[in-house]
PDB file of N, CA and C in Angstrom:
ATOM      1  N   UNK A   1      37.302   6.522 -12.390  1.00  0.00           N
ATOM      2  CA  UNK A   1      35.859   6.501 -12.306  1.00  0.00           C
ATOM      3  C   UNK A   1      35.246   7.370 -13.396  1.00  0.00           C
ATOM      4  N   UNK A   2      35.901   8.754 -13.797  1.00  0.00           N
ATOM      5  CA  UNK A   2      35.404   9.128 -14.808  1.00  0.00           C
ATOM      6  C   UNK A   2      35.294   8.652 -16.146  1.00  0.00           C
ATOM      7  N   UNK A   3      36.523   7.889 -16.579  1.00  0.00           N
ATOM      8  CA  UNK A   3      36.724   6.727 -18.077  1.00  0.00           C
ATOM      9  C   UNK A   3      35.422   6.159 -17.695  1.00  0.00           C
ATOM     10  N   UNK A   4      35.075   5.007 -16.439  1.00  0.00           N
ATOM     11  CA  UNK A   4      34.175   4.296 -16.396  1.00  0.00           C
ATOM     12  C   UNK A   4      32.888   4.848 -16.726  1.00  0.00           C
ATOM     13  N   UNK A   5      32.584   6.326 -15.993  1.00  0.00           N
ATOM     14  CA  UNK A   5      31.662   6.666 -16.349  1.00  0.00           C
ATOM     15  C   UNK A   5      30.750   7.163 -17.807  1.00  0.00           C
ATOM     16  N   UNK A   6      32.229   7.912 -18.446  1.00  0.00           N
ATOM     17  CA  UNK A   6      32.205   8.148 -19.488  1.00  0.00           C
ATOM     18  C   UNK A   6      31.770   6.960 -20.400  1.00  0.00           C
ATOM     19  N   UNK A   7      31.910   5.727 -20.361  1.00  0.00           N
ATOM     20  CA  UNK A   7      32.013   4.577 -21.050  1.00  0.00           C
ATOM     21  C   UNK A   7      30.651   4.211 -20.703  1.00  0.00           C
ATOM     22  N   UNK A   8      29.930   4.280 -19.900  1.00  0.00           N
ATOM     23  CA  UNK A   8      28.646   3.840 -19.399  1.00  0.00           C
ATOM     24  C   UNK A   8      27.759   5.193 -20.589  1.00  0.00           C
ATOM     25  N   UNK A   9      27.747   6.280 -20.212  1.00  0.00           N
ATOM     26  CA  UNK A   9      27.103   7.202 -21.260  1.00  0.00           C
ATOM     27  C   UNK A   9      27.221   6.802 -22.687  1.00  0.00           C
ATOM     28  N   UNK A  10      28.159   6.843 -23.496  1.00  0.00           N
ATOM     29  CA  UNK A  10      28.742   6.231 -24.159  1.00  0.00           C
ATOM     30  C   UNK A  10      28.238   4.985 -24.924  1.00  0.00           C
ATOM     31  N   UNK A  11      27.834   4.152 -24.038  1.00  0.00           N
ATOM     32  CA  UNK A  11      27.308   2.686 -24.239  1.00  0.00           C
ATOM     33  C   UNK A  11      26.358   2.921 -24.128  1.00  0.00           C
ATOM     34  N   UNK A  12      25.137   4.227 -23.492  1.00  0.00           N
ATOM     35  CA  UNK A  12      23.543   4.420 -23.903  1.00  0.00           C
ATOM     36  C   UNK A  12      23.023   4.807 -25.242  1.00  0.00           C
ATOM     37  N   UNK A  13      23.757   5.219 -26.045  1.00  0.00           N
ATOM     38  CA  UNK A  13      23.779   5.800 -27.277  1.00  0.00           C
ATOM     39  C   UNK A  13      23.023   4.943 -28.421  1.00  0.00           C
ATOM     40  N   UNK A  14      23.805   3.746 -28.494  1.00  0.00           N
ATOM     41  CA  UNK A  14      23.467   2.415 -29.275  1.00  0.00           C
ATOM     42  C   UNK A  14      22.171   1.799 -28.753  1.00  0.00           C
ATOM     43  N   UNK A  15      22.718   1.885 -27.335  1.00  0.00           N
ATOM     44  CA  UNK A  15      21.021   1.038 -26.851  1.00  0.00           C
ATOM     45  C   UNK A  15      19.494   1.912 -27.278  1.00  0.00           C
ATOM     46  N   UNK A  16      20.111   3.148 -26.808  1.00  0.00           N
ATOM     47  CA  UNK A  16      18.682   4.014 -27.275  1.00  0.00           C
ATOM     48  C   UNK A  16      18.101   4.095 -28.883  1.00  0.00           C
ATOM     49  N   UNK A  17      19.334   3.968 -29.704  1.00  0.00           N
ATOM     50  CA  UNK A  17      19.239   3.907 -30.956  1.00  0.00           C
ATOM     51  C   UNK A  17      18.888   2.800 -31.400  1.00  0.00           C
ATOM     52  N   UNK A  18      19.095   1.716 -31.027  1.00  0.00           N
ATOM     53  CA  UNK A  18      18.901   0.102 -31.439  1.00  0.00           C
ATOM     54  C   UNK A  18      17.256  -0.070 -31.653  1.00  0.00           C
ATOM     55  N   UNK A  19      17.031  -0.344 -32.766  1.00  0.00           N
ATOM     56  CA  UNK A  19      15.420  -0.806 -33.358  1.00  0.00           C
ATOM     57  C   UNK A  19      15.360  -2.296 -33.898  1.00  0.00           C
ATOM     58  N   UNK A  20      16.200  -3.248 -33.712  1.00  0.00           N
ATOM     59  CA  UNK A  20      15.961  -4.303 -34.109  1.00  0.00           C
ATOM     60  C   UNK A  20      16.030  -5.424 -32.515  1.00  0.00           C
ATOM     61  N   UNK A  21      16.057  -4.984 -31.744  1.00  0.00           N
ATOM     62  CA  UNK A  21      15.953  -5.829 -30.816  1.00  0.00           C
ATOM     63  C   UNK A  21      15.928  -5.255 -29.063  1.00  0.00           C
ATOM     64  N   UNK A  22      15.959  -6.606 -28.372  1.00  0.00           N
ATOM     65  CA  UNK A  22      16.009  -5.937 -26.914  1.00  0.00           C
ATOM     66  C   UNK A  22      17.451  -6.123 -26.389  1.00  0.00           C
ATOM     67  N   UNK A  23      18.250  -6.903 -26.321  1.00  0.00           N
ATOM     68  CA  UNK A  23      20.154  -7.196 -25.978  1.00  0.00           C
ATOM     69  C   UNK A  23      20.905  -6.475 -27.043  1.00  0.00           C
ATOM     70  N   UNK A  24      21.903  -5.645 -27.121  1.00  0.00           N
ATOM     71  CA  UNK A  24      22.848  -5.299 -28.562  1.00  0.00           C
ATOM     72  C   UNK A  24      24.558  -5.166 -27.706  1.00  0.00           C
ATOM     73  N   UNK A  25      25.199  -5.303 -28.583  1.00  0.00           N
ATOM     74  CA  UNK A  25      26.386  -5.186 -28.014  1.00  0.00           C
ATOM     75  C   UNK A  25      26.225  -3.971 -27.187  1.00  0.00           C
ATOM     76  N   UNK A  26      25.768  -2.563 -27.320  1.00  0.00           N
ATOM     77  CA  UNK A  26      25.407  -1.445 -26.567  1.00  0.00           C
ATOM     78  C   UNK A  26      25.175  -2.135 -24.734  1.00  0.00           C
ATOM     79  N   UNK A  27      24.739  -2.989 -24.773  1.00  0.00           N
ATOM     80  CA  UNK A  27      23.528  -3.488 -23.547  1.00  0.00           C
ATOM     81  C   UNK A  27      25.381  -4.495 -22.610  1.00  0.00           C
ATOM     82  N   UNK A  28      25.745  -4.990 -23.690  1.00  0.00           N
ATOM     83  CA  UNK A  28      27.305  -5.850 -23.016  1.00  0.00           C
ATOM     84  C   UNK A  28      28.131  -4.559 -22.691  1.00  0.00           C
ATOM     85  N   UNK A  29      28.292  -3.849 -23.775  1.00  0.00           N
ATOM     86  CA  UNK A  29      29.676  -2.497 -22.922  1.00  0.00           C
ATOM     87  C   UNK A  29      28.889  -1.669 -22.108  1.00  0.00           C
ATOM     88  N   UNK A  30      27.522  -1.932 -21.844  1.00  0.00           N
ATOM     89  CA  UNK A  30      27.076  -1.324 -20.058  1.00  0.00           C
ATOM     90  C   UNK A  30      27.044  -1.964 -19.108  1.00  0.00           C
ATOM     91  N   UNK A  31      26.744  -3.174 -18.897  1.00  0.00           N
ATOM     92  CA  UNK A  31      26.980  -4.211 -18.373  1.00  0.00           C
ATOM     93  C   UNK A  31      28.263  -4.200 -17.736  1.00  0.00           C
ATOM     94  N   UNK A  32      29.234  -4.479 -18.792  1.00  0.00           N
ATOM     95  CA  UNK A  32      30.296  -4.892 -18.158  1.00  0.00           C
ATOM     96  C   UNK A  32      31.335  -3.852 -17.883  1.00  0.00           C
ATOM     97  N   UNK A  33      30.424  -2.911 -18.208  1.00  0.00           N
ATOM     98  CA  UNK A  33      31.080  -1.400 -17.473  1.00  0.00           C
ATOM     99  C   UNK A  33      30.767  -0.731 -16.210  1.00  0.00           C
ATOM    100  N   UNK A  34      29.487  -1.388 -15.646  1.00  0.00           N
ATOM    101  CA  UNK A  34      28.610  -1.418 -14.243  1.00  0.00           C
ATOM    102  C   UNK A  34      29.738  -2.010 -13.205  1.00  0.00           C
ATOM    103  N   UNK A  35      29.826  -3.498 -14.015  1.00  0.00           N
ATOM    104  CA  UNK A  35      31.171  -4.389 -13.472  1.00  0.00           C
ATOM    105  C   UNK A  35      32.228  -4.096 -12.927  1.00  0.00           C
ATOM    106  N   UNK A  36      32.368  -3.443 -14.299  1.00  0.00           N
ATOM    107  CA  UNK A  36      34.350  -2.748 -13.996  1.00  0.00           C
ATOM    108  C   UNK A  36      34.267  -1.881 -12.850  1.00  0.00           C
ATOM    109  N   UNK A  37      33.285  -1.008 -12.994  1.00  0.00           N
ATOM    110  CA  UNK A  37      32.975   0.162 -11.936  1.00  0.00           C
ATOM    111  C   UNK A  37      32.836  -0.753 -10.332  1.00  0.00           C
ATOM    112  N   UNK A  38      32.174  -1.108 -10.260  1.00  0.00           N
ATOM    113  CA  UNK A  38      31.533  -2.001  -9.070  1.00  0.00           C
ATOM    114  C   UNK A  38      33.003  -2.573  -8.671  1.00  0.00           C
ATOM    115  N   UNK A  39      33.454  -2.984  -9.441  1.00  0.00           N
ATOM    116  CA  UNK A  39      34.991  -4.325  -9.220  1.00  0.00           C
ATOM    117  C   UNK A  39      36.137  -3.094  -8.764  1.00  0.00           C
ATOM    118  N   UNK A  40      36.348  -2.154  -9.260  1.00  0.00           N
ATOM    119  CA  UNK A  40      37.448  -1.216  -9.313  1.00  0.00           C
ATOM    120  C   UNK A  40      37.343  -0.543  -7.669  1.00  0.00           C
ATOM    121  N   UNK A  41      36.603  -0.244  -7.837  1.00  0.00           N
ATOM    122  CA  UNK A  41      36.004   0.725  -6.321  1.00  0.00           C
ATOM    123  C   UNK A  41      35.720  -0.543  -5.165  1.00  0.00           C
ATOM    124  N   UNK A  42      35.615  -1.396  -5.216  1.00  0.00           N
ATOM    125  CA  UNK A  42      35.708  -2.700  -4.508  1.00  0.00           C
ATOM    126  C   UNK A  42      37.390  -3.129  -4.302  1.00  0.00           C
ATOM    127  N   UNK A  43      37.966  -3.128  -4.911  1.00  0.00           N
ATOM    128  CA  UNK A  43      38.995  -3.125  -4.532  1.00  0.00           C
ATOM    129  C   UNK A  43      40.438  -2.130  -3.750  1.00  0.00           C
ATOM    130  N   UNK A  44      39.352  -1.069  -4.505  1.00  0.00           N
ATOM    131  CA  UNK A  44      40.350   0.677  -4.019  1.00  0.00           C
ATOM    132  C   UNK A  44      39.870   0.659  -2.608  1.00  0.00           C
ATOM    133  N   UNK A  45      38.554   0.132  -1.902  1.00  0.00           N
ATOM    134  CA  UNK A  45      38.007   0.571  -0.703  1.00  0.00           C
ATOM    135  C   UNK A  45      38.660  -0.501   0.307  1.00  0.00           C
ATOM    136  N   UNK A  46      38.471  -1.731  -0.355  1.00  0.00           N
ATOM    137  CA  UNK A  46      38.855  -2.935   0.707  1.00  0.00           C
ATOM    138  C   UNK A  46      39.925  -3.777   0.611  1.00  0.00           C
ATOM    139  N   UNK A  47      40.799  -3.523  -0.333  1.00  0.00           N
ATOM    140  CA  UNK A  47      42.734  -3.912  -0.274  1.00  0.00           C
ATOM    141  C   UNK A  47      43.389  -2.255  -0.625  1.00  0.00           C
ATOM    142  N   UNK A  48      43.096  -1.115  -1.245  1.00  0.00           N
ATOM    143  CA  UNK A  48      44.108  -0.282  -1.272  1.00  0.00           C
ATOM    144  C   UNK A  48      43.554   1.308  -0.354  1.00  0.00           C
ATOM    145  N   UNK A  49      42.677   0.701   0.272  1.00  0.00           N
ATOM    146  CA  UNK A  49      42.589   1.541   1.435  1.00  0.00           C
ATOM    147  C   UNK A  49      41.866   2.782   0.998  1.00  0.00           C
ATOM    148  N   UNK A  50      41.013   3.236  -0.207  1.00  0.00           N
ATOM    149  CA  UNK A  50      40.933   3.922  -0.692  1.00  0.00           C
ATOM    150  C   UNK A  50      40.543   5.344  -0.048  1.00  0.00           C
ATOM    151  N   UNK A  51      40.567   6.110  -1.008  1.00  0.00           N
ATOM    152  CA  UNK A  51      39.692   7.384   0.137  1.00  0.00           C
ATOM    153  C   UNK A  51      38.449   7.838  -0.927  1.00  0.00           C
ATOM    154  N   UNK A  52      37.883   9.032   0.066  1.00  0.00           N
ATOM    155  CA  UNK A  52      36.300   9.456  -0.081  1.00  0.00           C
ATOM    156  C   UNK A  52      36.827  10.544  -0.520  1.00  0.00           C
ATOM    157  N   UNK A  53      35.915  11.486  -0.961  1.00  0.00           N
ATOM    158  CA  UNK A  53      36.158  12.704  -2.152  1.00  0.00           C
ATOM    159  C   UNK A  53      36.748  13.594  -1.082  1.00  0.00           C
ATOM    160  N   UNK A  54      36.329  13.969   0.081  1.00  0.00           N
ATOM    161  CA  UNK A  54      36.408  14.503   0.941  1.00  0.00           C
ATOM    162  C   UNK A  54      38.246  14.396   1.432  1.00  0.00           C
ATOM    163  N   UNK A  55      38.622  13.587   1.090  1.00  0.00           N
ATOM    164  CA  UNK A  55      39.753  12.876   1.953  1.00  0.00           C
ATOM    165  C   UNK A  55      40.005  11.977   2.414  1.00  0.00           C
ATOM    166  N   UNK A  56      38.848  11.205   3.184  1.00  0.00           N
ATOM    167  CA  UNK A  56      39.004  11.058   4.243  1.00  0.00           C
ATOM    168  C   UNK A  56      38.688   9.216   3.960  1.00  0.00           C
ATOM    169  N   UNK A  57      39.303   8.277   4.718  1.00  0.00           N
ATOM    170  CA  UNK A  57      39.540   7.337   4.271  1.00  0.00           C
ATOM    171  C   UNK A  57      37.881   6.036   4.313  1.00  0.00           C
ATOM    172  N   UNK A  58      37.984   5.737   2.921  1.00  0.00           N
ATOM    173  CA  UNK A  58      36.551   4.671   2.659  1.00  0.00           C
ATOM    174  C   UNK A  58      36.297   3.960   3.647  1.00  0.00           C
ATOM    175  N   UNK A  59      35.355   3.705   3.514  1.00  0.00           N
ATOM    176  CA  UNK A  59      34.778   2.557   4.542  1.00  0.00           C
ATOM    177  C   UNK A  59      34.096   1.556   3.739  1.00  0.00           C
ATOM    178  N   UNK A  60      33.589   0.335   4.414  1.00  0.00           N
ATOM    179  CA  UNK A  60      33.036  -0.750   3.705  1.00  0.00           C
ATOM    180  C   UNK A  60      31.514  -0.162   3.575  1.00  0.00           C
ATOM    181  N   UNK A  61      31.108   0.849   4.473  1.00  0.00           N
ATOM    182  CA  UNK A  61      29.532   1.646   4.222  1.00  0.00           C
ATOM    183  C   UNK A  61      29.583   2.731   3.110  1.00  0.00           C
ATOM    184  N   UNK A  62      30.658   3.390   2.695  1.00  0.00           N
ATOM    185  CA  UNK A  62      30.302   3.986   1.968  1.00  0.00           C
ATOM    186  C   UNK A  62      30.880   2.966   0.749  1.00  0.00           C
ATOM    187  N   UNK A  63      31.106   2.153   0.669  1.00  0.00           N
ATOM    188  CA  UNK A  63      31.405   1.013  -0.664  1.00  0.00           C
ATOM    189  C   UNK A  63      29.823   0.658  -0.843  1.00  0.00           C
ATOM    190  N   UNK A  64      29.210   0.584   0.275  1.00  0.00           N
ATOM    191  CA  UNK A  64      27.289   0.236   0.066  1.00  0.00           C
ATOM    192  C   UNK A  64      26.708   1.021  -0.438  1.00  0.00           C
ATOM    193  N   UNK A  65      27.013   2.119  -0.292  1.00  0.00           N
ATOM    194  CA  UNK A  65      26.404   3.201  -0.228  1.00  0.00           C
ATOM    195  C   UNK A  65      26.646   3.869  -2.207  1.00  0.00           C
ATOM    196  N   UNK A  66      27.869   3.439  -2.137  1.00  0.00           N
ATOM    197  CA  UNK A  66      28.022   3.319  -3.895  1.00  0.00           C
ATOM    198  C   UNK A  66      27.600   2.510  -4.922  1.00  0.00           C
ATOM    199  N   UNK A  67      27.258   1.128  -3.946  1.00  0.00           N
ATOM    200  CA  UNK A  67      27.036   0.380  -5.258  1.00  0.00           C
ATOM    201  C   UNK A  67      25.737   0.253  -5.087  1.00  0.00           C
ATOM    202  N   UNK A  68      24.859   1.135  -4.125  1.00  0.00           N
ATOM    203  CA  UNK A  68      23.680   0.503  -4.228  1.00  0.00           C
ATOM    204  C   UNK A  68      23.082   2.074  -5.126  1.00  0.00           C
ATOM    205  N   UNK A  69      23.868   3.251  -5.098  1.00  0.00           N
ATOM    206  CA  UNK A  69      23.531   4.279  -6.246  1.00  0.00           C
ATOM    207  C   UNK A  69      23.914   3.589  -7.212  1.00  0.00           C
ATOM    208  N   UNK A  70      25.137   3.467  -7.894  1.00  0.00           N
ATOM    209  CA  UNK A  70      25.707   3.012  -9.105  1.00  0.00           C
ATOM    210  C   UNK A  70      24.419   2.206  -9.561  1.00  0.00           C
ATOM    211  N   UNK A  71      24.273   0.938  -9.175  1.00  0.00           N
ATOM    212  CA  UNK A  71      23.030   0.129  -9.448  1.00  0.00           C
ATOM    213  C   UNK A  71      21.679   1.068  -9.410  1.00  0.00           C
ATOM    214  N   UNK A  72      21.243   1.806  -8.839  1.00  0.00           N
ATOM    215  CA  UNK A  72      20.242   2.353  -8.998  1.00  0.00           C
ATOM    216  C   UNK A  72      20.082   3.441 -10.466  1.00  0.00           C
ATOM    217  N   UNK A  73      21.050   4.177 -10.313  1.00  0.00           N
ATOM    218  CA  UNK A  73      21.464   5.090 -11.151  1.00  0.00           C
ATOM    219  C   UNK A  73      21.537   4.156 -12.404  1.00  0.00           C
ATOM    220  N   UNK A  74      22.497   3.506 -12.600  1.00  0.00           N
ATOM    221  CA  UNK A  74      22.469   2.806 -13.815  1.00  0.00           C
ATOM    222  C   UNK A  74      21.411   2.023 -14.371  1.00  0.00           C
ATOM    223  N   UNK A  75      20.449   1.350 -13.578  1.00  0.00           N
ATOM    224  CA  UNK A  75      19.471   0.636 -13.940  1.00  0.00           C
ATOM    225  C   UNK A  75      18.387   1.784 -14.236  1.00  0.00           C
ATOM    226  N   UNK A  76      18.344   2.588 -13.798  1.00  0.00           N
ATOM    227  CA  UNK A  76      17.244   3.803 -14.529  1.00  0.00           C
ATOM    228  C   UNK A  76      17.874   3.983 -16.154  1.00  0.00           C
ATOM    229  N   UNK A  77      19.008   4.579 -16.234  1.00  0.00           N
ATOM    230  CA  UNK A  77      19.444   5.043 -16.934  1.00  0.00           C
ATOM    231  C   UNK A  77      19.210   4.175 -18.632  1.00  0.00           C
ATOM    232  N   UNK A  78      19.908   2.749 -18.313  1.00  0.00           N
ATOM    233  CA  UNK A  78      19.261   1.671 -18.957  1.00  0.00           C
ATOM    234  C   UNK A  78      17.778   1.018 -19.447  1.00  0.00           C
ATOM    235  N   UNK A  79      17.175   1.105 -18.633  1.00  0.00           N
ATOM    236  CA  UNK A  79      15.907   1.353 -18.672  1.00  0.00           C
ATOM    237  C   UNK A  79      15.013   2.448 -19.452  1.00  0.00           C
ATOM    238  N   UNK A  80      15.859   3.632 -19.294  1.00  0.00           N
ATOM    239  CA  UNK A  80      15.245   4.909 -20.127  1.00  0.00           C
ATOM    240  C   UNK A  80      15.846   4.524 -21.853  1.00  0.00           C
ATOM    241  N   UNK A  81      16.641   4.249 -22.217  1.00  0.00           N
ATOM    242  CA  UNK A  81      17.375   3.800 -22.756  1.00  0.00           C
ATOM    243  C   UNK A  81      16.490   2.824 -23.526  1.00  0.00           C
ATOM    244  N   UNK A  82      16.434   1.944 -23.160  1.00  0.00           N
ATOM    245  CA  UNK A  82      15.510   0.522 -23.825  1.00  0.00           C
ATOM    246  C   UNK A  82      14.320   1.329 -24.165  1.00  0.00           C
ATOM    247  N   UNK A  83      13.599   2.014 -22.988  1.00  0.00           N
ATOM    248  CA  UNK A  83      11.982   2.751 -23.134  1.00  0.00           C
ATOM    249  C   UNK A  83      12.590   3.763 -24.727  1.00  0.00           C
ATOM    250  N   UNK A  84      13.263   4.417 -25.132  1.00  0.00           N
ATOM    251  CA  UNK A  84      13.513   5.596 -26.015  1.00  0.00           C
ATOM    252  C   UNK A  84      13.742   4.574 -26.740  1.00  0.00           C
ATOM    253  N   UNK A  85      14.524   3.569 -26.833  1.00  0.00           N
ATOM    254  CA  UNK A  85      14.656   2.466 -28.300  1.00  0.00           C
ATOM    255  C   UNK A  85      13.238   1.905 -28.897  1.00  0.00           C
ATOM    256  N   UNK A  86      12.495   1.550 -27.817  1.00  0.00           N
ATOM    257  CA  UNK A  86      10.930   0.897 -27.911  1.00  0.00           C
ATOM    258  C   UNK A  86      10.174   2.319 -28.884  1.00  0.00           C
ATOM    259  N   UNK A  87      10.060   3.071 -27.730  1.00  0.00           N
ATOM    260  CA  UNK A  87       9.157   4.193 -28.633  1.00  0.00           C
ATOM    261  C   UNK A  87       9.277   4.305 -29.772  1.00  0.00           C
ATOM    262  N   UNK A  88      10.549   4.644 -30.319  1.00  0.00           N
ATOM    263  CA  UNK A  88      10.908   5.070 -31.592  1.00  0.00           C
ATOM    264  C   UNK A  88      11.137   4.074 -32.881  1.00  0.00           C
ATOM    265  N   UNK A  89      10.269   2.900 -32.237  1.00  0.00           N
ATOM    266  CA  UNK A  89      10.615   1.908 -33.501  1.00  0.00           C
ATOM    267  C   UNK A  89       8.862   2.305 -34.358  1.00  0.00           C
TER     268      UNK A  89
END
């Protein structure tokens, strides 16, 4: 989760910097790094039984409970992102 995360920061860089448009490859390696994240932790919770930071073993609520931050979190983040590319053209 940290690679993933790291890779999501990572992939804001370009987008914020990007002055020739609104999609850039920046906008695909967040995307499909939301994905990976979302897909990975979807599978650790509901075939490999995963566990919670705590210990203590996942549930299908706290799998909700992640992807509906992840999505929140990330769609700000993106968003700020595009807004700092806009301004600065």
């Amino acid at each position: 989760m940290i690679l993933g995360n790291t890779v999501l920061a990572i992939a804001l860089i370009p987008i914020g910097a990007n002055r020739e448009g609104f999609f850039s490859v920046g906008d695909i390696i967040f995307l499909c790094g939301v994905a990976a994240l979302l897909a990975a932790r979807s599978v650790d919770v509901l075939k490999l039984h995963g566990l919670t930071a705590s210990g203590h073993p996942a549930t299908p609520g706290h799998l909700k409970r992640y992807v509906a931050a992840l999505l929140a979190v990330s769609l700000a983040l993106w968003g700020l992102a595009h807004a700092v590319s806009h301004l600065a053209r």
